[in-house]
Structure formats: structure tokens, C-alpha cells
C-alpha atoms as a PDB file:
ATOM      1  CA  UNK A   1      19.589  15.045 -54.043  1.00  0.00           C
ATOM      2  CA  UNK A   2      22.370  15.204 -51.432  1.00  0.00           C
ATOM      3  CA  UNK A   3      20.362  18.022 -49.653  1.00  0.00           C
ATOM      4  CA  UNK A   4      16.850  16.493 -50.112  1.00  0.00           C
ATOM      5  CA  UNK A   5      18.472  13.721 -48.134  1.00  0.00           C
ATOM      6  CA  UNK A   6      19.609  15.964 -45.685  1.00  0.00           C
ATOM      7  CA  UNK A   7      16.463  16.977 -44.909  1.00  0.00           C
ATOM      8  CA  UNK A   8      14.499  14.243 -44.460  1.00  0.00           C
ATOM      9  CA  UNK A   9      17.454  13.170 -41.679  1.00  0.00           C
ATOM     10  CA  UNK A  10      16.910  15.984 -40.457  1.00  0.00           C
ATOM     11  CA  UNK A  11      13.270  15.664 -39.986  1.00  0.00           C
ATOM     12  CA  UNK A  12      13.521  12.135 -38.907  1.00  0.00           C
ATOM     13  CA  UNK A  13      15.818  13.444 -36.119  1.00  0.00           C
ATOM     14  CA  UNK A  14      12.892  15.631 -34.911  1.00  0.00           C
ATOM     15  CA  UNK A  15      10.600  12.477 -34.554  1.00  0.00           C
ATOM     16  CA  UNK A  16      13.223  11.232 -32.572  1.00  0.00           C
ATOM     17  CA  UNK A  17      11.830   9.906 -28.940  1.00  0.00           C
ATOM     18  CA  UNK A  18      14.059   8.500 -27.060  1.00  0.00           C
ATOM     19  CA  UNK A  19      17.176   8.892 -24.454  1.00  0.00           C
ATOM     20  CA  UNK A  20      18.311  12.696 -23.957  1.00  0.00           C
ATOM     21  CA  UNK A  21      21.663  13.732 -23.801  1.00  0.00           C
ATOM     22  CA  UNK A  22      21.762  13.438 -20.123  1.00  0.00           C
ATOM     23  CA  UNK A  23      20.356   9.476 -20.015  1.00  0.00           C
ATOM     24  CA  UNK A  24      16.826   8.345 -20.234  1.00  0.00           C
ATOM     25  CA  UNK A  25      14.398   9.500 -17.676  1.00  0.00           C
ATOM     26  CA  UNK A  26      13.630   8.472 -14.416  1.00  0.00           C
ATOM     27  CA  UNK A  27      10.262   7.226 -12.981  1.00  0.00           C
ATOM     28  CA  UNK A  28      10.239  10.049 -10.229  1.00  0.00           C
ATOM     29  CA  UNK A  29      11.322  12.537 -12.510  1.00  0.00           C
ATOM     30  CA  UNK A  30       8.040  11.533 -15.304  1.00  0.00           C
ATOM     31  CA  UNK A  31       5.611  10.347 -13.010  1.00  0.00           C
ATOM     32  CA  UNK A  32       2.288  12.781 -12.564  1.00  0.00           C
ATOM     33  CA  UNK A  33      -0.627  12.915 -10.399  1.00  0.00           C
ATOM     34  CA  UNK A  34      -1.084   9.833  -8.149  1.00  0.00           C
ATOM     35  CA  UNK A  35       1.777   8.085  -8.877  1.00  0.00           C
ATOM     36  CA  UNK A  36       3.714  10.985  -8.460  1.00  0.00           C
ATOM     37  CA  UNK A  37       1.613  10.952  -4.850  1.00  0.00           C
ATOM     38  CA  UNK A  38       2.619   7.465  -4.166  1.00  0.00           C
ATOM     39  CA  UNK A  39       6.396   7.272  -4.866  1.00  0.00           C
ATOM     40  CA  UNK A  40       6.996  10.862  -2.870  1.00  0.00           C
ATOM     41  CA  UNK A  41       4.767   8.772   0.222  1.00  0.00           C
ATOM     42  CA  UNK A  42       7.514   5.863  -0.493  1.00  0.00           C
ATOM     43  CA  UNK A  43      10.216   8.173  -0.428  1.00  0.00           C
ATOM     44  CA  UNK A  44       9.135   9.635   2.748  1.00  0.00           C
ATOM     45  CA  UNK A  45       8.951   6.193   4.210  1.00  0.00           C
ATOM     46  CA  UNK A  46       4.882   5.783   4.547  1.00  0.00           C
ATOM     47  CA  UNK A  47       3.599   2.818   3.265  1.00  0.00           C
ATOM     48  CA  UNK A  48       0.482   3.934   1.059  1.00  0.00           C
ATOM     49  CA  UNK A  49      -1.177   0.784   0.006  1.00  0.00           C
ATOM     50  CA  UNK A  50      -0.405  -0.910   3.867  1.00  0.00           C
ATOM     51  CA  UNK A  51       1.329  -4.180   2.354  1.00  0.00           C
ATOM     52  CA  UNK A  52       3.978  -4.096   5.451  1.00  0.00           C
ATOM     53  CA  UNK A  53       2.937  -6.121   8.148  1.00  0.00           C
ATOM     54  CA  UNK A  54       1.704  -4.368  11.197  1.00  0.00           C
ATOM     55  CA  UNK A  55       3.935  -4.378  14.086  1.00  0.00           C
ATOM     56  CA  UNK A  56       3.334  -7.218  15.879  1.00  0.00           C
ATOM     57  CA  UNK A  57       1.301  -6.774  19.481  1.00  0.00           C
ATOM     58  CA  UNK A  58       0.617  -9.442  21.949  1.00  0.00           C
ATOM     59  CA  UNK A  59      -2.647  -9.999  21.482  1.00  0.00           C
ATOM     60  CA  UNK A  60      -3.862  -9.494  24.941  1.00  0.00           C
ATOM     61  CA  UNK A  61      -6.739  -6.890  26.574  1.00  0.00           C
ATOM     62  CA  UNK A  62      -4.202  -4.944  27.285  1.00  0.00           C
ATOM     63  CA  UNK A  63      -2.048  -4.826  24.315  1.00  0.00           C
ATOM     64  CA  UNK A  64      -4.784  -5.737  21.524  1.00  0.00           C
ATOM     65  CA  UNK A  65      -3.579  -6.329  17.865  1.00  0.00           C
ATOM     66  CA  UNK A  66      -4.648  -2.661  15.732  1.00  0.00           C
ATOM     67  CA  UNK A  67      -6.389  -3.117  12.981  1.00  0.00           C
ATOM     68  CA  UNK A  68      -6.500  -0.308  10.325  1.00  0.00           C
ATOM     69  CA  UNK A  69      -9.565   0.950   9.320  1.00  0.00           C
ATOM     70  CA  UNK A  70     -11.050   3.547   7.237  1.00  0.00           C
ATOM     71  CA  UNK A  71     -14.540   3.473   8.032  1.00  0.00           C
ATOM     72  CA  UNK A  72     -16.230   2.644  11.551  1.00  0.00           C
ATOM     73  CA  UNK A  73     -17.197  -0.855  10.982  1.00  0.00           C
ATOM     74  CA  UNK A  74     -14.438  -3.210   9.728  1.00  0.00           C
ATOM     75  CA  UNK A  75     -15.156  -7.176   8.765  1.00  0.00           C
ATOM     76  CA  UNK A  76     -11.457  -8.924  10.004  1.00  0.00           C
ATOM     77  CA  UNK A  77     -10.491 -12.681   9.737  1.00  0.00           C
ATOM     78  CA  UNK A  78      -8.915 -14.724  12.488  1.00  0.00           C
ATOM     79  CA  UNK A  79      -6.887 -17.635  11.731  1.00  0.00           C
ATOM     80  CA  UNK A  80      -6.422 -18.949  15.048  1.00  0.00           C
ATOM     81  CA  UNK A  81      -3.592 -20.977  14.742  1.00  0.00           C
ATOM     82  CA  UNK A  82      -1.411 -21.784  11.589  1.00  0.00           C
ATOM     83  CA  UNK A  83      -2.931 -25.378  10.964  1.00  0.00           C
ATOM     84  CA  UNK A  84      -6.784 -23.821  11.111  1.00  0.00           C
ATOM     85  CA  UNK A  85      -8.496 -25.221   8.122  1.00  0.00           C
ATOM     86  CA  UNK A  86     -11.182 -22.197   8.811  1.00  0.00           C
ATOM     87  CA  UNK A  87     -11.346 -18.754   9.263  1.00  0.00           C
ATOM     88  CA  UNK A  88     -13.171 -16.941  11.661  1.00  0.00           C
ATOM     89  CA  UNK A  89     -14.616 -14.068  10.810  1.00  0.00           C
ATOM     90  CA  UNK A  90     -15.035 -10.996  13.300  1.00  0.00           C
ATOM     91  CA  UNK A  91     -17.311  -7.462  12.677  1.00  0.00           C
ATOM     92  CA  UNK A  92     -15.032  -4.514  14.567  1.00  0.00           C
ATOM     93  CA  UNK A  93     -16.396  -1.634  15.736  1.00  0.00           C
ATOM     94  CA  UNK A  94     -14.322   1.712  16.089  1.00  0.00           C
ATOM     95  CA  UNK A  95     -13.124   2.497  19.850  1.00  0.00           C
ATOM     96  CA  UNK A  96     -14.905  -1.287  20.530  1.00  0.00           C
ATOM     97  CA  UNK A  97     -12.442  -3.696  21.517  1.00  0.00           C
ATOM     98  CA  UNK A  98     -13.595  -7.503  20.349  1.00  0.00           C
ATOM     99  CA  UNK A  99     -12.250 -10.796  20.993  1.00  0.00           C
ATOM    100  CA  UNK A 100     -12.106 -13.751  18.694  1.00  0.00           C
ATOM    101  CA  UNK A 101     -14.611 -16.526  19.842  1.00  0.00           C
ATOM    102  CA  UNK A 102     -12.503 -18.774  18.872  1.00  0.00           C
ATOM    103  CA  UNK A 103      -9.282 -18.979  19.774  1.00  0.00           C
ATOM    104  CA  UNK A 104     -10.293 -20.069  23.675  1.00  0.00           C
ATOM    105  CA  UNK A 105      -8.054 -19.437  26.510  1.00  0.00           C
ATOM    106  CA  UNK A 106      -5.455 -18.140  24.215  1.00  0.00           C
ATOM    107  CA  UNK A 107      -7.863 -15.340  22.556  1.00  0.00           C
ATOM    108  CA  UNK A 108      -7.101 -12.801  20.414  1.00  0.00           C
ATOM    109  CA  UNK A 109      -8.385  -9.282  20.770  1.00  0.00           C
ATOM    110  CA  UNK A 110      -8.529  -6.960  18.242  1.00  0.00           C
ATOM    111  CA  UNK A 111      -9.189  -3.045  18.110  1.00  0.00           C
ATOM    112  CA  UNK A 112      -9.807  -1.155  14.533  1.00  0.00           C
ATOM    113  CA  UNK A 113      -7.458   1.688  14.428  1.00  0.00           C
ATOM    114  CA  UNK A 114      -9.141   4.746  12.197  1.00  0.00           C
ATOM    115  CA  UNK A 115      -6.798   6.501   9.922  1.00  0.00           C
ATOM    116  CA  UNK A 116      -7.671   8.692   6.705  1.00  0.00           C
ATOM    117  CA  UNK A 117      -5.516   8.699   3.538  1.00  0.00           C
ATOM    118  CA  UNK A 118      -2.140   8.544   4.874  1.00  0.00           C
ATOM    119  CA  UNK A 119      -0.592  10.382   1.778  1.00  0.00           C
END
């Protein structure tokens, strides 16, 4: 009886999932394939999905906001000023510097910047 018992433990202990001896384990330590990809790009500091803003450029010809882009053609919204109840919608052509019709004396101008897969 007593060792019947004992063995059942014993094979219930095998089933056992859970925390190791040394602590449960870490998302960098189980993660595989692209999320394994995406925390070492975190770790190195690159931001792989882009949700940082941009760093912030004047706006003029000769400083022109970037605008990433992975293709050569790139559809980008301008809101002109923070109480626009529109937004104007510009097509952006790589190495093709654009302006936004709308924002008058005070335009914006925007150039796509290409990159590939930064991670």
C-alpha cells in the first residue's frame, strides 16, 4: 500500500511543470525565433516596431522631417496644427523631398527615409 503510494508521488512528481530549483524562467531565457529576434534588438537599444517618436527636425527645406519608409512610395498624414479637424494626406517619393500644401507660409516638408529590417 505504503509503496504503491509512493509511487504514484513519485510519478506525479515527474508531471511536475513548474518553477526549477533555480526560480522560474525568464522571458529572454524561453523566448525562440522572432521574439527571441525582437527582445535581443531591445536589448541592443533598436527600436524594432518604430513606436519611439522620431527625433524631432525643424521642418524646413533644409532640415526636412524623415520619414521612414520601407518601400519607395510612402502615403504620410499632415496634421497641420494641433486644432486641425482634418488631415492632409501627402504621397512621398524616395530621394523626393515634398511639402505639405497645406500648412501655408509655415509648411512642412517631408523626405521618406529608406531603411530595411532594422533587426
Amino acid at each position: 500500500m505504503v509503496s504503491s503510494l509512493l509511487q504514484i508521488s513519485g510519478a506525479l512528481q515527474a508531471l511536475w511543470v513548474g518553477p526549477t530549483l533555480q526560480g522560474m524562467v525568464t522571458d529572454e531565457e524561453q523566448a525562440t525565433g522572432i521574439e527571441r529576434k525582437v527582445l535581443d534588438a531591445i536589448k541592443k537599444g533598436v527600436d524594432p516596431y518604430g513606436v519611439h517618436p522620431s527625433k524631432l527636425c525643424g521642418g524646413t527645406k533644409d532640415d526636412p522631417h524623415f520619414v521612414p519608409s520601407l518601400t519607395n512610395v510612402r502615403l504620410m498624414g499632415c496634421i497641420c496644427n494641433e486644432d486641425a479637424m482634418e488631415t492632409y494626406y501627402i504621397w512621398l517619393h524616395k530621394d523626393k523631398m515634398e511639402r505639405c500644401p497645406s500648412c501655408g507660409p509655415i509648411s512642412n516638408w517631408f523626405l521618406p527615409a529608406h531603411y530595411g529590417c532594422r533587426w
